[in-house]
N, C-alpha and C. Protein backbone atom coordinates (compact mmCIF):
# COMPACT_ATOMS: atom_id res chain seq x y z
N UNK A 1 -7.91 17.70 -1.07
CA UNK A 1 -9.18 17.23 -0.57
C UNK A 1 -9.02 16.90 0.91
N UNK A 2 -10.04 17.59 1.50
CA UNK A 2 -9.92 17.02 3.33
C UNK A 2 -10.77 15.65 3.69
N UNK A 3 -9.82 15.31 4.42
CA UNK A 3 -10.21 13.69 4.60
C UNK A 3 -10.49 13.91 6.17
N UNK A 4 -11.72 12.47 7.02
CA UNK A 4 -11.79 12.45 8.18
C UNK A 4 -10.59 12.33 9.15
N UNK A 5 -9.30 12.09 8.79
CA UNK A 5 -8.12 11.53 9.22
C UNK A 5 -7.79 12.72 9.64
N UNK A 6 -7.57 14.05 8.58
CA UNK A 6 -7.14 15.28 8.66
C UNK A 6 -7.70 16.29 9.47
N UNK A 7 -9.42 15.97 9.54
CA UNK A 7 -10.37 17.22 9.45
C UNK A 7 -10.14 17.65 11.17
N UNK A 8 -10.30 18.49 11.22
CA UNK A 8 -10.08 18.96 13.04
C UNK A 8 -11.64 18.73 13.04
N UNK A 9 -11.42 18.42 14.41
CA UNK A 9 -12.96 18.39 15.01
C UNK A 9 -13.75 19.20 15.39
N UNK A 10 -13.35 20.84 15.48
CA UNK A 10 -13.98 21.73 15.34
C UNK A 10 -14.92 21.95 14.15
N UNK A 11 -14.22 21.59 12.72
CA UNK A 11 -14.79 21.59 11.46
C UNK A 11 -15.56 20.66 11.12
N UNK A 12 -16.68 20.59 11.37
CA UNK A 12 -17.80 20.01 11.26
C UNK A 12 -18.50 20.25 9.65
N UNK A 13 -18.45 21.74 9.14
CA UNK A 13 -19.06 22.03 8.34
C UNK A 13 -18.74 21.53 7.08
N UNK A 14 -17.79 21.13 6.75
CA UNK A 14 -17.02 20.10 5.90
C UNK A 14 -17.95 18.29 5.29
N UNK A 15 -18.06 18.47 6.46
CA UNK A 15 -18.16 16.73 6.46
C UNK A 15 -20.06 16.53 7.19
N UNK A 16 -20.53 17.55 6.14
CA UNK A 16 -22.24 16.67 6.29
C UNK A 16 -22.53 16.03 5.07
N UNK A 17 -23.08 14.93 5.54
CA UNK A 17 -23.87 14.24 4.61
C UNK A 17 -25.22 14.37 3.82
N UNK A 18 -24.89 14.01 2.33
CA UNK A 18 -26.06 14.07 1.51
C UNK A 18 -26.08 12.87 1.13
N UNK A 19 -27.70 12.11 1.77
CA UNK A 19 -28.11 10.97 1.11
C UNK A 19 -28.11 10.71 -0.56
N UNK A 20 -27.55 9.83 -1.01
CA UNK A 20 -27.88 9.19 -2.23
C UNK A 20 -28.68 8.22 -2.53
N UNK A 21 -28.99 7.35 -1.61
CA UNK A 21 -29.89 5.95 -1.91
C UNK A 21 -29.93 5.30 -0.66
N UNK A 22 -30.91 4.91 -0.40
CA UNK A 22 -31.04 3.52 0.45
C UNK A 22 -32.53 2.36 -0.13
N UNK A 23 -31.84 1.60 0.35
CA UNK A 23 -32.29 0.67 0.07
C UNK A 23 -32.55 -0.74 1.19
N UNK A 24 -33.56 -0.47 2.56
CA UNK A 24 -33.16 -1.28 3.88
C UNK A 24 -32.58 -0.95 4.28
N UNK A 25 -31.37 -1.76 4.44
CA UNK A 25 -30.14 -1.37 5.64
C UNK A 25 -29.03 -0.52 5.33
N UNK A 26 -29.12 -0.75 3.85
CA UNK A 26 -28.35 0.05 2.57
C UNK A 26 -28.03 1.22 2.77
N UNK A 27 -27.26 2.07 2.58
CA UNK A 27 -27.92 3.91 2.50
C UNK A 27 -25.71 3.75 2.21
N UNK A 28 -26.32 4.89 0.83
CA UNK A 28 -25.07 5.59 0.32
C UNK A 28 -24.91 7.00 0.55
N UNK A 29 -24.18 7.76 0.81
CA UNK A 29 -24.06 8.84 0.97
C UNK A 29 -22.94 9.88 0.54
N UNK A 30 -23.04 10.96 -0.06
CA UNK A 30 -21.81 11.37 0.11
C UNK A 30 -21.44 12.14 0.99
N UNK A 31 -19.94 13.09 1.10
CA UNK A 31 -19.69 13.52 2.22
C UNK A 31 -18.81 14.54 1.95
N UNK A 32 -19.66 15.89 2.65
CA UNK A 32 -18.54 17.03 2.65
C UNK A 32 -16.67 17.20 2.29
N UNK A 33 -16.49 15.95 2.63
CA UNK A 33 -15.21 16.33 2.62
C UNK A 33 -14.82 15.08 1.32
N UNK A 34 -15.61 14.58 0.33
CA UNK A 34 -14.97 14.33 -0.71
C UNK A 34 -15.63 12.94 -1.05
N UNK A 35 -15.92 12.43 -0.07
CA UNK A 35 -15.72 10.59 0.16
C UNK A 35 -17.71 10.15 -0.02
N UNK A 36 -17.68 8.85 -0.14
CA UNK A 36 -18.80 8.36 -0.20
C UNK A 36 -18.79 7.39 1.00
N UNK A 37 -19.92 7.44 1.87
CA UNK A 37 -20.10 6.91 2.68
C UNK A 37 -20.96 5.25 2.31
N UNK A 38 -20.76 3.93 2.34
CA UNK A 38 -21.37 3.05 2.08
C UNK A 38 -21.87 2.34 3.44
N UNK A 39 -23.44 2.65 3.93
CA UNK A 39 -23.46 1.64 5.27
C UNK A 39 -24.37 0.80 5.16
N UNK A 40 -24.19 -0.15 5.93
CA UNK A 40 -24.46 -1.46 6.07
C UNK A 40 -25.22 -1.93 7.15
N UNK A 41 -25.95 -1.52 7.55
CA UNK A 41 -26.44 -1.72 8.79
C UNK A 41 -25.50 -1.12 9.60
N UNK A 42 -25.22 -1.83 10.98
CA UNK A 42 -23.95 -0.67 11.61
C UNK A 42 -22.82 -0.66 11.42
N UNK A 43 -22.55 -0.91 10.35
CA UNK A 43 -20.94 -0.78 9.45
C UNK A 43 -21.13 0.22 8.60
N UNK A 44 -20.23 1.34 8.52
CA UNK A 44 -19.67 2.57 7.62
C UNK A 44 -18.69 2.56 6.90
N UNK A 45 -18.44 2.49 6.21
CA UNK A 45 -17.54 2.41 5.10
C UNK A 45 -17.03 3.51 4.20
N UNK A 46 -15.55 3.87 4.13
CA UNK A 46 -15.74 5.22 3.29
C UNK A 46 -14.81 5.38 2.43
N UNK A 47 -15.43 5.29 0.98
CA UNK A 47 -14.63 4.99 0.16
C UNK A 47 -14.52 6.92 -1.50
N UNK A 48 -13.45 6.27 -2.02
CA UNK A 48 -13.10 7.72 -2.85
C UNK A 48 -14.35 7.43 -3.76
N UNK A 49 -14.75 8.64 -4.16
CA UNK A 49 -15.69 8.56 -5.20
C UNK A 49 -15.40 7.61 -6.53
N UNK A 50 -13.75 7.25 -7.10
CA UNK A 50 -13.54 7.17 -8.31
C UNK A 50 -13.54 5.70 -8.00
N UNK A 51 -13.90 5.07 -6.65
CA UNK A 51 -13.49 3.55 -6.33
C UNK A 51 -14.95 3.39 -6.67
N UNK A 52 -16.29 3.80 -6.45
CA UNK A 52 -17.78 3.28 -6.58
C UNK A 52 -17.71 2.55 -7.96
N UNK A 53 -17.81 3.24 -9.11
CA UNK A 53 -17.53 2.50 -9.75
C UNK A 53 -17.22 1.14 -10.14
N UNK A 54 -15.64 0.93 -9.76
CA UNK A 54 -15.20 -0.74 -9.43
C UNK A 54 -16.30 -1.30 -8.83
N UNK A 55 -16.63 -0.74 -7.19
CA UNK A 55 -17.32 -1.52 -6.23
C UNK A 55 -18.52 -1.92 -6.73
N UNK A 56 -18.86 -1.48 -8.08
CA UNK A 56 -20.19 -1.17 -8.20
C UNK A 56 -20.32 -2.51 -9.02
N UNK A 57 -19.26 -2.42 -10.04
CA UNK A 57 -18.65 -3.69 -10.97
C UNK A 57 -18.87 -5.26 -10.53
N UNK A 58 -17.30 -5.25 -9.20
CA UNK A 58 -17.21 -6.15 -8.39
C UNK A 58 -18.49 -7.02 -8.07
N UNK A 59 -19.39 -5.92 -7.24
CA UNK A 59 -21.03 -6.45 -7.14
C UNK A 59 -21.43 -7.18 -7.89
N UNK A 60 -21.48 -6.25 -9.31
CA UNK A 60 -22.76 -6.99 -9.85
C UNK A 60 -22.33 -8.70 -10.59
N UNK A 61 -20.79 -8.53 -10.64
CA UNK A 61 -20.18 -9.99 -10.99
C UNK A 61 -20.22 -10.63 -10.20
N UNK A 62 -20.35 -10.62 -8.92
CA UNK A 62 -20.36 -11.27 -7.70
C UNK A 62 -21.99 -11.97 -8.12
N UNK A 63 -22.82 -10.97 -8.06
CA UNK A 63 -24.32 -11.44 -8.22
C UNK A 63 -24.66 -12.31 -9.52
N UNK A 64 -24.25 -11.98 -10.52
CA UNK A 64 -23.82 -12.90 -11.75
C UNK A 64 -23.20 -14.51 -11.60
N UNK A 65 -22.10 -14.60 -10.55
CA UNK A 65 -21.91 -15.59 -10.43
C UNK A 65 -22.98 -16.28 -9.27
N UNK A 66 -23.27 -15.76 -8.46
CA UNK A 66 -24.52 -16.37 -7.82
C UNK A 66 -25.46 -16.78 -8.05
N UNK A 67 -26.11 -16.45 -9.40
CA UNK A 67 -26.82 -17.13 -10.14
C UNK A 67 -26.56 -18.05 -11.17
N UNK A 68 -25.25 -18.17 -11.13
CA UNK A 68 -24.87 -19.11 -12.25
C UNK A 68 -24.90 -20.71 -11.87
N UNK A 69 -25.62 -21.59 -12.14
CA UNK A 69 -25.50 -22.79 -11.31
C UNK A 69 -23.70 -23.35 -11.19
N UNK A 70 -24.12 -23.79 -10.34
CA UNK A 70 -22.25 -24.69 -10.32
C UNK A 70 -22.23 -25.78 -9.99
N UNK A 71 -21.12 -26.04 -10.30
CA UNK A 71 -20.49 -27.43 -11.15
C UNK A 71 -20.74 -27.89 -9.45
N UNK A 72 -21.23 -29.27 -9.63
CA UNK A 72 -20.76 -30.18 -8.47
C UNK A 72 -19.93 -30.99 -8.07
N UNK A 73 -18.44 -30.84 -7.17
CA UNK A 73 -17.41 -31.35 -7.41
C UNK A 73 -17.73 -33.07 -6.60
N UNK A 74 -17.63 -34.01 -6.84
CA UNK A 74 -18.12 -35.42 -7.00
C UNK A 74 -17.13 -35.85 -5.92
């Protein structure tokens, strides 16, 4: 699999993006050369396809505990 690290910069044709979702500032994408793009407003992020998953996990327990009230330490 060709990665941005590897790709010569001539080879462009590799590495276009196809939107998957946005959502605001959100926008997932994948990417010619293998990877999923996660951005954030002006942060890019680029992670293996088989990691979304986890990340996806991580999230929603994250958001789970954010709604969970908590204990008030006295």
């Amino acid at each position: 699999m060709m990665n941005h690290e590897t790709r010569l910069e001539s080879d462009t044709s590799r590495c276009r993006r196809h939107m998957l979702a946005k959502n605001g500032p959100f926008l997932v994408e994948s990417c010619g050369c293998g990877m999923v793009h996660l951005t954030f407003g002006f942060m890019t992020v680029r992670i293996a396809p088989g990691a979304v998953d986890a990340l996806c996990a991580t999230l929603l327990e994250a958001v789970q505990n954010l709604e969970r009230p908590r204990a008030h330490a006295h």
